[in-house]
Protein backbone atom coordinates (compact mmCIF):
# COMPACT_ATOMS: atom_id res chain seq x y z
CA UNK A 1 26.06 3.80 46.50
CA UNK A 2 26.16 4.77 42.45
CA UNK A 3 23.31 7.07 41.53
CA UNK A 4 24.36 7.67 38.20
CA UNK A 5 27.18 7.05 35.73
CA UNK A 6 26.86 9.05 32.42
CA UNK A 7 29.49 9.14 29.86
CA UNK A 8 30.04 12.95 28.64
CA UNK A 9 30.97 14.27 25.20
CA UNK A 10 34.09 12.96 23.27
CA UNK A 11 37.12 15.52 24.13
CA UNK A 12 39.29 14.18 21.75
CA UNK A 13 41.03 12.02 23.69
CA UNK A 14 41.77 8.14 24.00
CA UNK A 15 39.85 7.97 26.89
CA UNK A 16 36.16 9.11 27.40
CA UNK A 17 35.37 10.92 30.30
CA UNK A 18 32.48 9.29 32.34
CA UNK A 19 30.79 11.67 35.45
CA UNK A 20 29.76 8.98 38.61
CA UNK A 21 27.65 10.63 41.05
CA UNK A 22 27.65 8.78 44.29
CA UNK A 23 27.48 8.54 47.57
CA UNK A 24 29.59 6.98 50.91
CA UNK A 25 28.31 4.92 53.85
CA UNK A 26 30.46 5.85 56.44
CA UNK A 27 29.74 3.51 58.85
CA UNK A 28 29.77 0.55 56.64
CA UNK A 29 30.28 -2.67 58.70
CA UNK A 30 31.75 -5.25 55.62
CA UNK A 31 35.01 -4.69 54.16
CA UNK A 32 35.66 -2.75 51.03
CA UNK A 33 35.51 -4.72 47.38
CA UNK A 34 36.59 -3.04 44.94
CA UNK A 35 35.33 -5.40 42.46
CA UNK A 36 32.23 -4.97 43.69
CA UNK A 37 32.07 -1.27 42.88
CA UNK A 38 33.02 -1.65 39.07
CA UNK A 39 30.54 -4.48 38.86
CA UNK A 40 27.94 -2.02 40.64
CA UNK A 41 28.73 0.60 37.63
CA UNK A 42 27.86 -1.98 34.64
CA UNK A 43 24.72 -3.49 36.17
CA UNK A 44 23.06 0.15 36.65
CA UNK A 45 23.96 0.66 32.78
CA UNK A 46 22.20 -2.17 32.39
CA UNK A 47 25.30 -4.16 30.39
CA UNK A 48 25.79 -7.44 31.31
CA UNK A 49 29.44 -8.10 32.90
CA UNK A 50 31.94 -10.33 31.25
């Protein structure tokens, strides 16, 4: 489960560094999709995905 994704200050770099706080179900009975994890991250933004 995401809890929060915030994206911290500008380093300087090409990429910008982003801090996800989350947490794991460990006995999670439905595979893993990892596309639904990244789509998880943009609806709690509240961006629309595309």
């Amino acid at each position: 489960t995401i809890h929060s994704a915030t994206r911290l200050e500008d380093t300087g770099s090409d990429h910008l560094p982003v801090m996800v706080e989350f947490s794991l179900r460990l006995n999670q009975q439905k595979p893993l999709d990892e596309h639904e994890t990244a789509t998880a991250a943009i609806v709690q933004a509240g961006k629309t995905p595309g």
